[in-house]
C-alpha atoms as a PDB file:
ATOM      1  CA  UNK A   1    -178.134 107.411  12.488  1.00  0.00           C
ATOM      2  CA  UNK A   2    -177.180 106.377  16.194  1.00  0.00           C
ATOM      3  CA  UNK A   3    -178.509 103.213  15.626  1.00  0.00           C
ATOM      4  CA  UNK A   4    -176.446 102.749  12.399  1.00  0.00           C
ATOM      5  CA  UNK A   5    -173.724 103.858  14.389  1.00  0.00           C
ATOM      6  CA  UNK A   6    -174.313 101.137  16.802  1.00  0.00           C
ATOM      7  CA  UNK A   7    -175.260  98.104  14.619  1.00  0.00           C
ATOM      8  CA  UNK A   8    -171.571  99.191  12.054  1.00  0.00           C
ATOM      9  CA  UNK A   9    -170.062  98.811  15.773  1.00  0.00           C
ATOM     10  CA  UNK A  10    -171.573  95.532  16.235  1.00  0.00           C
ATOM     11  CA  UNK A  11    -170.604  94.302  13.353  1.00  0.00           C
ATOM     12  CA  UNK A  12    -166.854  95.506  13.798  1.00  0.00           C
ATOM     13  CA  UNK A  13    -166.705  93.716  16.769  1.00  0.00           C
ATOM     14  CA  UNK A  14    -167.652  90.456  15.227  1.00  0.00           C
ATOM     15  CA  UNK A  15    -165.200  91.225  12.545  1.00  0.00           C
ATOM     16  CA  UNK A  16    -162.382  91.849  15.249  1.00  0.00           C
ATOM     17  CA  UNK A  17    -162.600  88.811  17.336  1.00  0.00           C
ATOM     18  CA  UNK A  18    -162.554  86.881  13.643  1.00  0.00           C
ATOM     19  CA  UNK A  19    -159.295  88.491  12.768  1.00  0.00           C
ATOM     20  CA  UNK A  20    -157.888  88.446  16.435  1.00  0.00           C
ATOM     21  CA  UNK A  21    -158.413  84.782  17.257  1.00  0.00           C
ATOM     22  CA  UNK A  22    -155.298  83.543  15.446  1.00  0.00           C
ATOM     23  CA  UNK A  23    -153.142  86.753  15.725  1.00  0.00           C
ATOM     24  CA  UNK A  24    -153.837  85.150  19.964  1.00  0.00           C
ATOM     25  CA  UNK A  25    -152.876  81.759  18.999  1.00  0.00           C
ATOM     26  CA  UNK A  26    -149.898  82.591  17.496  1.00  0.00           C
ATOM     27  CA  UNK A  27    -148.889  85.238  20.110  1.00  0.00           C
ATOM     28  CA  UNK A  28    -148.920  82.495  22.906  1.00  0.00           C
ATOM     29  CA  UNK A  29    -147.194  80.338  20.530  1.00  0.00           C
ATOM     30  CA  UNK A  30    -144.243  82.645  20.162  1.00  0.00           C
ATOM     31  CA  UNK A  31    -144.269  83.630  23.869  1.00  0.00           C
ATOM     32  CA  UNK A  32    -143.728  79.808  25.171  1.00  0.00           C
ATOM     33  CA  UNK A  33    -141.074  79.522  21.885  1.00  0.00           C
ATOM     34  CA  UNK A  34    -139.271  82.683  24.101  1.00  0.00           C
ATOM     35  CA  UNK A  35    -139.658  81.030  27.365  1.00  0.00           C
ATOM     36  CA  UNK A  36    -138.318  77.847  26.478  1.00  0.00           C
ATOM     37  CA  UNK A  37    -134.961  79.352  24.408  1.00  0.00           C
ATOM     38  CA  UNK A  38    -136.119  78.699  20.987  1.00  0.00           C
ATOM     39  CA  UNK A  39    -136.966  80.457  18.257  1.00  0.00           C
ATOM     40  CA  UNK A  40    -140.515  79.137  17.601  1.00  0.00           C
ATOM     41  CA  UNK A  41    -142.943  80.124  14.334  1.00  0.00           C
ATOM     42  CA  UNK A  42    -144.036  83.418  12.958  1.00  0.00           C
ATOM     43  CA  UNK A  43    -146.520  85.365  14.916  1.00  0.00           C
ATOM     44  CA  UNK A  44    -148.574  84.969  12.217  1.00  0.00           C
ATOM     45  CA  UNK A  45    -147.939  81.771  11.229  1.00  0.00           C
ATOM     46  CA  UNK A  46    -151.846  80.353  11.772  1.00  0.00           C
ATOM     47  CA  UNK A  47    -152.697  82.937   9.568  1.00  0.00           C
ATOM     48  CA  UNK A  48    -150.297  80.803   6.973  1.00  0.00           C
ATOM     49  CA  UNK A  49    -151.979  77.975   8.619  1.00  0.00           C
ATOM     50  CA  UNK A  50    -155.535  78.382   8.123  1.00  0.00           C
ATOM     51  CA  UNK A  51    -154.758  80.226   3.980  1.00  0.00           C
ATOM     52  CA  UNK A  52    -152.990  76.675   3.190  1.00  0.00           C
ATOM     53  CA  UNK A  53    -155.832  74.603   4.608  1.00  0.00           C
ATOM     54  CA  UNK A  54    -158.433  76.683   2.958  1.00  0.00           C
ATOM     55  CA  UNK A  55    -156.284  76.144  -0.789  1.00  0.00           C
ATOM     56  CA  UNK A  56    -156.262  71.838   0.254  1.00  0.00           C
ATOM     57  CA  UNK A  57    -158.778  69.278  -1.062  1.00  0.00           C
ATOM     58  CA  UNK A  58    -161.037  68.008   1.421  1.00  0.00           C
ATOM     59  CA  UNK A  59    -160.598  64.123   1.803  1.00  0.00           C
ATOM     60  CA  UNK A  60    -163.418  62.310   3.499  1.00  0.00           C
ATOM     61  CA  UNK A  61    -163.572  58.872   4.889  1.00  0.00           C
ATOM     62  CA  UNK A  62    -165.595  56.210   2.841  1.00  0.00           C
ATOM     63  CA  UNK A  63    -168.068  55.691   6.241  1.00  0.00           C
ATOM     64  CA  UNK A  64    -168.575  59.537   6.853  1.00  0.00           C
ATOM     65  CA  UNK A  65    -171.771  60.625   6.582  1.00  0.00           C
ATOM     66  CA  UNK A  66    -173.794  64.067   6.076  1.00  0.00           C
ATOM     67  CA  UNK A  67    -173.206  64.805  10.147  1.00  0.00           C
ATOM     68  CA  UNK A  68    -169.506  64.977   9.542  1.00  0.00           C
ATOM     69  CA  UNK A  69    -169.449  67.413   6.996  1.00  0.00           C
ATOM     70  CA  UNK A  70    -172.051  69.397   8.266  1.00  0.00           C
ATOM     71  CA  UNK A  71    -170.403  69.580  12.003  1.00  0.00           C
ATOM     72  CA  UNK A  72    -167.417  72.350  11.464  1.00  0.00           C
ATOM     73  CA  UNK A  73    -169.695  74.430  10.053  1.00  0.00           C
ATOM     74  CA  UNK A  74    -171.652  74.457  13.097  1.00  0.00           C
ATOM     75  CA  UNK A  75    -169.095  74.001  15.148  1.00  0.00           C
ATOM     76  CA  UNK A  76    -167.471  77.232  13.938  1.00  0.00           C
ATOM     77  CA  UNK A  77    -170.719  78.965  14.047  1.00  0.00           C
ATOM     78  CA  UNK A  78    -171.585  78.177  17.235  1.00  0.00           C
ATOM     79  CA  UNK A  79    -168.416  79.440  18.611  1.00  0.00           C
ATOM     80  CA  UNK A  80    -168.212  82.576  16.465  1.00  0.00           C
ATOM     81  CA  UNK A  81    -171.748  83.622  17.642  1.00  0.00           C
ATOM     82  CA  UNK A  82    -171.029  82.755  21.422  1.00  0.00           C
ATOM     83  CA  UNK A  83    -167.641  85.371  20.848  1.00  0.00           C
ATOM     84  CA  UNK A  84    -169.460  87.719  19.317  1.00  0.00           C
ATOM     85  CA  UNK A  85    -172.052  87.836  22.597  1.00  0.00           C
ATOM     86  CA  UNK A  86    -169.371  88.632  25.268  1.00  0.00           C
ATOM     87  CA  UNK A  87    -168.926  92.604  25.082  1.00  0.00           C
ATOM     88  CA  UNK A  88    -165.073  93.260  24.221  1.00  0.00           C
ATOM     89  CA  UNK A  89    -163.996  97.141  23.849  1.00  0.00           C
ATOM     90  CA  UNK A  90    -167.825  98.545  23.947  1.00  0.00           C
ATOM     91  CA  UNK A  91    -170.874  97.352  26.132  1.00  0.00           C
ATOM     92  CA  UNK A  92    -174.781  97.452  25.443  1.00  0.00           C
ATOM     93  CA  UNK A  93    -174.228  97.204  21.736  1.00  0.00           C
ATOM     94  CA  UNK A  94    -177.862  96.379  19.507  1.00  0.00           C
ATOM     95  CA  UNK A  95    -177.004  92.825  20.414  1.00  0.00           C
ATOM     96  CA  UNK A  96    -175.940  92.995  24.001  1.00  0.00           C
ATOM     97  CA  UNK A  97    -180.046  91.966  25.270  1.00  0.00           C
ATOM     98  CA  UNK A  98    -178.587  88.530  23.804  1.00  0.00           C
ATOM     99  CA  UNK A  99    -175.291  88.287  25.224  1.00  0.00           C
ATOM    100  CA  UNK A 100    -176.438  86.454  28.450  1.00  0.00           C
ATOM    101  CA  UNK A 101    -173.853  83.896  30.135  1.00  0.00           C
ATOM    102  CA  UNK A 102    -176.394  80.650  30.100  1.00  0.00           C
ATOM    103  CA  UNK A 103    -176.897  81.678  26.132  1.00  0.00           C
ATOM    104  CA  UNK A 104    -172.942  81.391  25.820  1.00  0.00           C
ATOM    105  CA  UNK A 105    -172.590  78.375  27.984  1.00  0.00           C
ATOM    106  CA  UNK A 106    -175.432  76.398  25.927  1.00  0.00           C
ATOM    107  CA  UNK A 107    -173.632  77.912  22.608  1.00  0.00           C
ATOM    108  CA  UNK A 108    -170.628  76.456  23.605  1.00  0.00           C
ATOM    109  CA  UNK A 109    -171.931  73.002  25.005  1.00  0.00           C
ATOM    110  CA  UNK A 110    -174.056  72.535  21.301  1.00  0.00           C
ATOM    111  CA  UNK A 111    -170.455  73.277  19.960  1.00  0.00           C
ATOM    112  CA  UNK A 112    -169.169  70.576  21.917  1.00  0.00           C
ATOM    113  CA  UNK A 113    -171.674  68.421  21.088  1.00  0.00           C
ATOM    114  CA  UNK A 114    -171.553  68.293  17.303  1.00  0.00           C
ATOM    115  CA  UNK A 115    -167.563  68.165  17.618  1.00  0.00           C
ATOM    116  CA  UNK A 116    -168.225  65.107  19.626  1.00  0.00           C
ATOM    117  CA  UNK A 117    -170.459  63.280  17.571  1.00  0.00           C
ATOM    118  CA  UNK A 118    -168.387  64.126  14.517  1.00  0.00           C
ATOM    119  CA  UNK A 119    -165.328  62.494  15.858  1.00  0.00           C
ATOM    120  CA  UNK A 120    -167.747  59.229  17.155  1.00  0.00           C
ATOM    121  CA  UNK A 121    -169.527  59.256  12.885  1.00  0.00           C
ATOM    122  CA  UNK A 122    -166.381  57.596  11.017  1.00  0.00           C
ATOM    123  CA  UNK A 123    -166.018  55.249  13.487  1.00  0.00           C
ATOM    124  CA  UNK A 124    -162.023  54.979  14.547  1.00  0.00           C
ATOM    125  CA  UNK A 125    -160.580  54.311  17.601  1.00  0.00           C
ATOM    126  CA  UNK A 126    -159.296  57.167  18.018  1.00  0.00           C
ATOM    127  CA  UNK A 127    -162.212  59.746  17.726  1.00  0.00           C
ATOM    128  CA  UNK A 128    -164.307  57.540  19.836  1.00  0.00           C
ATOM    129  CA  UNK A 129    -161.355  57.580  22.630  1.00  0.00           C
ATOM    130  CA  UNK A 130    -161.317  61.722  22.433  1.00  0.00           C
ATOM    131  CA  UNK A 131    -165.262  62.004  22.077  1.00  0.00           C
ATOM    132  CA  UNK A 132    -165.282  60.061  25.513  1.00  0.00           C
ATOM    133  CA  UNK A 133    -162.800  62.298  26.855  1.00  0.00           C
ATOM    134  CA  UNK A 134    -164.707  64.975  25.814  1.00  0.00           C
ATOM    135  CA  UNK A 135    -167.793  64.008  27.570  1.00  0.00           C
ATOM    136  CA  UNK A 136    -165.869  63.392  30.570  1.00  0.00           C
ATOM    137  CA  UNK A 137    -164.739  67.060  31.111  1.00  0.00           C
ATOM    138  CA  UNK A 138    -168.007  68.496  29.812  1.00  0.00           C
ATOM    139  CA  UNK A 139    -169.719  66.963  32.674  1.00  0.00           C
ATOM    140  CA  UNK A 140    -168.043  68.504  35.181  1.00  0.00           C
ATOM    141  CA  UNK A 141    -166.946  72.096  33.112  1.00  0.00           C
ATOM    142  CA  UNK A 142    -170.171  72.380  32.497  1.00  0.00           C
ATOM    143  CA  UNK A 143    -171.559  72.586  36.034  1.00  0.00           C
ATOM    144  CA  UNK A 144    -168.416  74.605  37.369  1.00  0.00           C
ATOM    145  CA  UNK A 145    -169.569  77.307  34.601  1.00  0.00           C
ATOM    146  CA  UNK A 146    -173.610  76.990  35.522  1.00  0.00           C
ATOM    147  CA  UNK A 147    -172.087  77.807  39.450  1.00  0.00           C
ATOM    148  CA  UNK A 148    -170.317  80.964  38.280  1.00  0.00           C
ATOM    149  CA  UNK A 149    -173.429  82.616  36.579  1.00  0.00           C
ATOM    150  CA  UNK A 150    -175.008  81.650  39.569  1.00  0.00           C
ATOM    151  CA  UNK A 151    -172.648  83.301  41.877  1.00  0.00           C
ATOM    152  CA  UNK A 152    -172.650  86.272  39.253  1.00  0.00           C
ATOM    153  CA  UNK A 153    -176.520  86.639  39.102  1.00  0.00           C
ATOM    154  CA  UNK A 154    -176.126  86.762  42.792  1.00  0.00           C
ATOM    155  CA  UNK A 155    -174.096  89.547  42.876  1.00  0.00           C
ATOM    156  CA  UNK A 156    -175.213  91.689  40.057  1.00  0.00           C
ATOM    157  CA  UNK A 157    -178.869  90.645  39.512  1.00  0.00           C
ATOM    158  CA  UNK A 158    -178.590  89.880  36.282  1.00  0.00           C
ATOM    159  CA  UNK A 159    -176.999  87.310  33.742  1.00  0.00           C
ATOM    160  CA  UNK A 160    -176.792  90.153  31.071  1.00  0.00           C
ATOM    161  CA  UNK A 161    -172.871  90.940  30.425  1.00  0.00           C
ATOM    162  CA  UNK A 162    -172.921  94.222  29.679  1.00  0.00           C
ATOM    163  CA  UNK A 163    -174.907  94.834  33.067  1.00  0.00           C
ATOM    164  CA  UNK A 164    -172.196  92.458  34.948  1.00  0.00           C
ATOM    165  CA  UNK A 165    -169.469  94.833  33.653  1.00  0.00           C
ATOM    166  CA  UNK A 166    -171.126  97.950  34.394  1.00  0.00           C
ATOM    167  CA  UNK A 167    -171.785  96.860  38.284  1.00  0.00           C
ATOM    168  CA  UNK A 168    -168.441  95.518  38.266  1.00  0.00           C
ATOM    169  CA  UNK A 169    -167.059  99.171  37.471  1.00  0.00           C
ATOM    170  CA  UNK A 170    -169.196 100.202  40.878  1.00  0.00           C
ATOM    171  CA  UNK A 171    -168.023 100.677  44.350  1.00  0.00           C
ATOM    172  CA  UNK A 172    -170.500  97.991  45.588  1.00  0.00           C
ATOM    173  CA  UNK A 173    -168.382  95.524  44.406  1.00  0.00           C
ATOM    174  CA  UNK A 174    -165.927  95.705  47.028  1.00  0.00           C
ATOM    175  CA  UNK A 175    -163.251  93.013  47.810  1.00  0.00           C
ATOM    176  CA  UNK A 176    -165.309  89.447  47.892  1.00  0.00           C
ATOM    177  CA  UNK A 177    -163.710  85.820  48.132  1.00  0.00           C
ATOM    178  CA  UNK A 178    -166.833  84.750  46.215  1.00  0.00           C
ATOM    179  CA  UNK A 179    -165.541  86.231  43.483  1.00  0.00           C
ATOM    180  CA  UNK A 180    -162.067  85.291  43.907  1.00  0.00           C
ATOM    181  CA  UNK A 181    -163.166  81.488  44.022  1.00  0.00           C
ATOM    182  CA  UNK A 182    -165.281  82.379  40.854  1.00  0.00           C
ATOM    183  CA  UNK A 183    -162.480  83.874  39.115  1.00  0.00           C
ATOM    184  CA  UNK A 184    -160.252  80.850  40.030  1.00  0.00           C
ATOM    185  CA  UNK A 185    -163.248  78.299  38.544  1.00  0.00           C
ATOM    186  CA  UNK A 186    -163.684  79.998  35.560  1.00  0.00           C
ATOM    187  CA  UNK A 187    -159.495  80.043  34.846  1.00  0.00           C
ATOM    188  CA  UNK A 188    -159.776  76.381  35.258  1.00  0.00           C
ATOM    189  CA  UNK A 189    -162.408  75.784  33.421  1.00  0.00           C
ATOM    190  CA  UNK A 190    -161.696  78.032  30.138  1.00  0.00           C
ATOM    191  CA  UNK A 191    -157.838  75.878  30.873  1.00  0.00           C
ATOM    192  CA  UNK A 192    -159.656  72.626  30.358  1.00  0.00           C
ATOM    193  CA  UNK A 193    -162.179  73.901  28.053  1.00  0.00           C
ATOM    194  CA  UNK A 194    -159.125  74.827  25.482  1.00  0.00           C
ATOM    195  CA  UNK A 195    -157.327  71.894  26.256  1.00  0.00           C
ATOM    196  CA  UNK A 196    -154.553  73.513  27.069  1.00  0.00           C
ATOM    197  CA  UNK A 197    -151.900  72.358  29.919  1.00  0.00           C
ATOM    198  CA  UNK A 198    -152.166  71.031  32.045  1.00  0.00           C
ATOM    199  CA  UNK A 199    -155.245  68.913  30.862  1.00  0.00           C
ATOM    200  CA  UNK A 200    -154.072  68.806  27.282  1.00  0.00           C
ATOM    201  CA  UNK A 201    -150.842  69.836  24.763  1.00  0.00           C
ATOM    202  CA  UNK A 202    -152.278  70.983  21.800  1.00  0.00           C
ATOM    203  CA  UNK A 203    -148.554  70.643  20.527  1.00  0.00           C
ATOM    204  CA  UNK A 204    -148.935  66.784  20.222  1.00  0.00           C
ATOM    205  CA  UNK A 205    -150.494  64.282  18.681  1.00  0.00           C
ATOM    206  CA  UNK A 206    -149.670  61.774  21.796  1.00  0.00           C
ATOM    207  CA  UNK A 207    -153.011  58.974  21.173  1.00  0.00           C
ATOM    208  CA  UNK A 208    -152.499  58.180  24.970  1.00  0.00           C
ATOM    209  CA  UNK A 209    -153.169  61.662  25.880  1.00  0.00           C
ATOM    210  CA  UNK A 210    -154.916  64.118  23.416  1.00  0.00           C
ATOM    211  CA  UNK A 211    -158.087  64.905  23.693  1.00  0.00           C
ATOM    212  CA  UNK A 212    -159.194  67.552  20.980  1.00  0.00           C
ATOM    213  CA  UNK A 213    -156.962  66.533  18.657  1.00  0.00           C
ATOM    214  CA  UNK A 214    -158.201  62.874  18.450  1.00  0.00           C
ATOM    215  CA  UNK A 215    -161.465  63.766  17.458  1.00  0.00           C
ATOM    216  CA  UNK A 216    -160.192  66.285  14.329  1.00  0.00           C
ATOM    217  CA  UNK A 217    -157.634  63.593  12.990  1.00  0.00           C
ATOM    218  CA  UNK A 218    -160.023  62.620   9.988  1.00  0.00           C
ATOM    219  CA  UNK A 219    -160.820  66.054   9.251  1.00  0.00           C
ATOM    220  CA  UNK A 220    -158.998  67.737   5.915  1.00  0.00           C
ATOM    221  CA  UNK A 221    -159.017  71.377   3.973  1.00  0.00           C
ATOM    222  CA  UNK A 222    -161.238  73.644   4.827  1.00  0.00           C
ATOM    223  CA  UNK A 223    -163.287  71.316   7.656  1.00  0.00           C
ATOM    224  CA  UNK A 224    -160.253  71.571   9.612  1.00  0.00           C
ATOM    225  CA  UNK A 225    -159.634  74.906   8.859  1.00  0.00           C
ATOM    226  CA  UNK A 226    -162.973  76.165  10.407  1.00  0.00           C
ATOM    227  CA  UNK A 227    -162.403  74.095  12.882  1.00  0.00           C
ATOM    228  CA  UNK A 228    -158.539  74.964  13.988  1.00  0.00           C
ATOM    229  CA  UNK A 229    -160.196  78.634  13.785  1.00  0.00           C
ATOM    230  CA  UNK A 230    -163.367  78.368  15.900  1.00  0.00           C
ATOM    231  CA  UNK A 231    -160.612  76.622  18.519  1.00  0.00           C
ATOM    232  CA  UNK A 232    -158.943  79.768  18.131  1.00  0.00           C
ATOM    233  CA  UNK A 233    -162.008  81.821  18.913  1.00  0.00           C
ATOM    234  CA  UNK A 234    -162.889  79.976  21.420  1.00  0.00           C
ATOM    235  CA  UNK A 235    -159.650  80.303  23.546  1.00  0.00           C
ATOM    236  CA  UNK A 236    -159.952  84.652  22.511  1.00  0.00           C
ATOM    237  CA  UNK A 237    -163.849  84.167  23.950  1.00  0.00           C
ATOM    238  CA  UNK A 238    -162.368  82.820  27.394  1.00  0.00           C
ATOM    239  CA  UNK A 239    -159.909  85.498  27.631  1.00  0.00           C
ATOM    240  CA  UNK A 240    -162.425  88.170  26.250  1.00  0.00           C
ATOM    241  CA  UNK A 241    -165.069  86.835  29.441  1.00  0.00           C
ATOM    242  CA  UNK A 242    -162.341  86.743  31.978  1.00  0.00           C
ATOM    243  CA  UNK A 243    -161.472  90.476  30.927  1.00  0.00           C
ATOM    244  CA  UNK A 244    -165.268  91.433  30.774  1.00  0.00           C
ATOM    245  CA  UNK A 245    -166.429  89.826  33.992  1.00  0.00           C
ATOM    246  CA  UNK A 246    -163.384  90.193  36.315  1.00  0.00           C
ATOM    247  CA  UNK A 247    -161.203  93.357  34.483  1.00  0.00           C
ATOM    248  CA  UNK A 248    -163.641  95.854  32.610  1.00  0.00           C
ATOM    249  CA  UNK A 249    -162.083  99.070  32.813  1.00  0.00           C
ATOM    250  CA  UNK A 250    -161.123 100.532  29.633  1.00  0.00           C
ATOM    251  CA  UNK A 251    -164.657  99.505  28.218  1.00  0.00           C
ATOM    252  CA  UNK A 252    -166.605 101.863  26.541  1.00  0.00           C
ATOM    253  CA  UNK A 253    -170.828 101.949  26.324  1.00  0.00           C
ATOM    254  CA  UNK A 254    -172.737 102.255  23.066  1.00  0.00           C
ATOM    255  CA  UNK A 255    -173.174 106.410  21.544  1.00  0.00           C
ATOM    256  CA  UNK A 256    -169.679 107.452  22.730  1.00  0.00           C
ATOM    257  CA  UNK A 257    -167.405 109.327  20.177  1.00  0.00           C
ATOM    258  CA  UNK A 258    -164.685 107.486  17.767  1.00  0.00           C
ATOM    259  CA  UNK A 259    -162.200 108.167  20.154  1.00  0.00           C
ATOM    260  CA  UNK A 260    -163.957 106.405  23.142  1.00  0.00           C
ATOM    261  CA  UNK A 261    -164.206 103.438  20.831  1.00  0.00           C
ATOM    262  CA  UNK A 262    -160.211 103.646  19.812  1.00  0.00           C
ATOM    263  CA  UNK A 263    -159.403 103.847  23.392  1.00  0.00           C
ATOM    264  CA  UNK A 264    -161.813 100.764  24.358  1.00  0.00           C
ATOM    265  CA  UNK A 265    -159.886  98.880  21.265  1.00  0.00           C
ATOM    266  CA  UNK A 266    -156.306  99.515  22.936  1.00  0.00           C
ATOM    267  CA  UNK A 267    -157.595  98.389  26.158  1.00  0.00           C
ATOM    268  CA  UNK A 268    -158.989  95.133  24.775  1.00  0.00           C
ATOM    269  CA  UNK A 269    -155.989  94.731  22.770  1.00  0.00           C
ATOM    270  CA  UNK A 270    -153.757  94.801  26.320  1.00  0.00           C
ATOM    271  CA  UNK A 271    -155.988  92.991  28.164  1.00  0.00           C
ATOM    272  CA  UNK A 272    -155.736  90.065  25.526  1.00  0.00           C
ATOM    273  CA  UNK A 273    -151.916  90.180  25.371  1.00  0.00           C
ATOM    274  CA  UNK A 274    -151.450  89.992  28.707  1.00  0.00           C
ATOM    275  CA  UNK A 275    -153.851  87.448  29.617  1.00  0.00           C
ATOM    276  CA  UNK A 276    -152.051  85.501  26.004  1.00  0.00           C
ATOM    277  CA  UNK A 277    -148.930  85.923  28.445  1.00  0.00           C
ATOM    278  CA  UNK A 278    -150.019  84.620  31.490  1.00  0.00           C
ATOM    279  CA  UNK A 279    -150.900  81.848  29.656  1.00  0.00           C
ATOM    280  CA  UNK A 280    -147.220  81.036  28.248  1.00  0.00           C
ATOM    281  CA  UNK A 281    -145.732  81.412  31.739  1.00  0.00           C
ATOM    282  CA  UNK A 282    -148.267  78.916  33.149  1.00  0.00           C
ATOM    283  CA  UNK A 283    -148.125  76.348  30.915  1.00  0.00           C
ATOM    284  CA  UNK A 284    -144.490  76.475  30.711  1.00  0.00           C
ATOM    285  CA  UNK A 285    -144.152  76.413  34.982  1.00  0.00           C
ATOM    286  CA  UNK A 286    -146.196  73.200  34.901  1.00  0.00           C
ATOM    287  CA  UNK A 287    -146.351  69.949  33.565  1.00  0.00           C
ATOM    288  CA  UNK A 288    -149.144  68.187  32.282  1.00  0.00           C
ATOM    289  CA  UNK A 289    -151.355  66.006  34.477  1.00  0.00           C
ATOM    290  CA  UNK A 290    -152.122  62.135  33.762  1.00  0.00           C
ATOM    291  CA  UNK A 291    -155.746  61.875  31.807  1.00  0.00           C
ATOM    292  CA  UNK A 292    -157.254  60.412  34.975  1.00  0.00           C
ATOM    293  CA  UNK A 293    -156.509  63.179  37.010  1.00  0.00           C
ATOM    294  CA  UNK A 294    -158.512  65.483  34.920  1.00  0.00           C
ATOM    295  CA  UNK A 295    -161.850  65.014  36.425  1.00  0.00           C
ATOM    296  CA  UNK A 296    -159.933  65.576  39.770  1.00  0.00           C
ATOM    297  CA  UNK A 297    -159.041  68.804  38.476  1.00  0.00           C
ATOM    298  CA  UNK A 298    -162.671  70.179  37.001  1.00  0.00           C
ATOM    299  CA  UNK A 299    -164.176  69.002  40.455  1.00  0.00           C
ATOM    300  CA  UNK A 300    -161.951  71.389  41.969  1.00  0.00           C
ATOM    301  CA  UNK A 301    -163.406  74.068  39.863  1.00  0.00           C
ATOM    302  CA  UNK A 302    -167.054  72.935  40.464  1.00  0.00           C
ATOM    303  CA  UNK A 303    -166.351  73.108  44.550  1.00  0.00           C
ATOM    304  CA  UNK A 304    -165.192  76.927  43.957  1.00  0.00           C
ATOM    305  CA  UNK A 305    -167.599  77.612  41.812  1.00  0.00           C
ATOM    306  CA  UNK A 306    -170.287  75.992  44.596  1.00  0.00           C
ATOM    307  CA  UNK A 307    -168.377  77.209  47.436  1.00  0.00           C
ATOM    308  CA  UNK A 308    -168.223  80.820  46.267  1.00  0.00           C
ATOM    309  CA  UNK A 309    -172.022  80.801  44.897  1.00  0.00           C
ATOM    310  CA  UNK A 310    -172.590  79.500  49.028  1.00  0.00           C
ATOM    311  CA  UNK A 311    -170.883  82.141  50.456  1.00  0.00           C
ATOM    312  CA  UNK A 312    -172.397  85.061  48.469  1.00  0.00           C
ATOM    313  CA  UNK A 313    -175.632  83.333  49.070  1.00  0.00           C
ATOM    314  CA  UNK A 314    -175.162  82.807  53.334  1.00  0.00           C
ATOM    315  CA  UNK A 315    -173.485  86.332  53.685  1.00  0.00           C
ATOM    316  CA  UNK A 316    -176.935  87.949  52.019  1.00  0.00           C
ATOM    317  CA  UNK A 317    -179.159  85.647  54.177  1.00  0.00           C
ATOM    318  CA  UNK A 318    -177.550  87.204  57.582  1.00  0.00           C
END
């Protein structure tokens, strides 16, 4: 029966972060709408979003081929899976022996991957431009994210997230500035990742400066629908990381009472809005940066990711 008990929460968990992702979008949405003195969309309007491009035909280029309509599929799948890993209001869950941070990281880059080559398969200008683009900040987000699961095995032992947000709960823990600089890495990273600013708008449709965007243009109906959502689950998995690495408390374990789970629910729930806020006030205090100042940007992360992973490592050599 406990294990029932555990696998029903498992599932619910998969089921939230589906249901949560644009409910997120649409939260920041409205929040930089407030900032900037207008009235901006519904709160739920990528719900709207996502039920109109579900009911829409899909129209496919003439030189598409199987890859293309295979690849949101995958995409989404990829993503949803790589969500569902990271431990939100409840830790060692039936699948939490899977939810290891190189497993999410190689989740996410075979995500990346296929979005690539499906914006390189009909063969416009455009998709090949943002495919490049793509590349270019994979290769360096990439290796900023391999340095803070090396920083974090350091410290905790372990690449498992439930046991990273159990010993972060400890008092051995203490005040670090490794993993300050790995908390600052990982924010610029999961920035770039979700091409948000300043490395991206996903408000435009500027061909001298989007990135995502160019490599979805051909994509119709439901493709783009899975695809605008696993987008949205992938910006809820960076905030759901940030809040499991970095801020655990309010997480429950696996075998507690209903309530327990309720209360690990309302944490996760404020931990999301106010990370969903922090993310309105930043990218409406700053302006976004020229293309080619991008990889100056993700290097940045890499050194703190390196930097922190060397000082953890020197201070446990003395």
């Amino acid at each position: 029966m406990a294990l029932m008990h555990d696998h029903l929460m498992q599932g619910g968990q998969m089921l939230l972060l589906l249901l949560l992702a644009p409910l997120l979008t649409g939260w920041v949405r409205t929040l930089k709408a407030q900032l900037l003195r207008r009235r901006g969309p519904s709160l739920l309007q990528p719900y709207r979003d996502l039920l109109k491009l579900l009911r829409k035909e899909v129209v496919l280029a003439d030189s598409a081929s199987w890859l293309f309509r295979v690849a949101p599929y995958l995409i989404f799948a990829a993503i949803w899976v790589a969500a569902a890993l990271v431990p939100t209001f409840a830790s060692s869950l039936p699948f939490s022996w899977s939810a290891d941070l190189i497993a999410i990281v190689a989740l996410l880059g075979t995500a990346r991957f296929f979005l690539a080559l499906a914006g390189l398969d009909v063969g416009t200008s455009f998709g090949g431009i943002g495919a490049s683009r793509e590349m270019m900040i994979a290769s360096l987000a990439e290796p900023a994210m391999l340095m803070l699961v090396f920083t974090l095995s350091l410290l905790a032992g372990t690449t498992e997230l439930s046991a990273v947000a159990r010993f972060m709960l400890t008092a051995d823990v203490g005040l670090r500035v490794s993993l300050a600089l790995a908390l600052l890495a990982l924010i610029m990273v999961a920035i770039a990742e979700n091409a948000r600013i300043p490395v991206d708008n996903p408000a435009t449709h500027l061909e001298l400066t989007m990135v995502h965007e160019a490599m979805v243009l051909e994509y119709s109906g439901r493709h783009l629908a899975l695809i605008e959502l696993a987008a949205s689950l992938k910006l809820l998995l960076y905030l759901s990381l940030l809040g499991c690495i970095f801020v655990p408390w309010g997480m429950t374990t696996a075998g507690e009472e209903a309530t327990a789970y309720l209360l690990g629910v309302a944490a996760y729930l404020a931990k999301l809005g106010l990370g969903g806020l922090l993310l309105a006030l930043f990218e409406t205090s700053i302006a976004k940066m020229r293309v080619f100042r991008v990889d100056q940007f993700l290097s940045a992360a890499l050194m703190l990711g390196l930097l922190g992973a060397l000082l953890l490592f020197v201070s446990r050599s003395l």
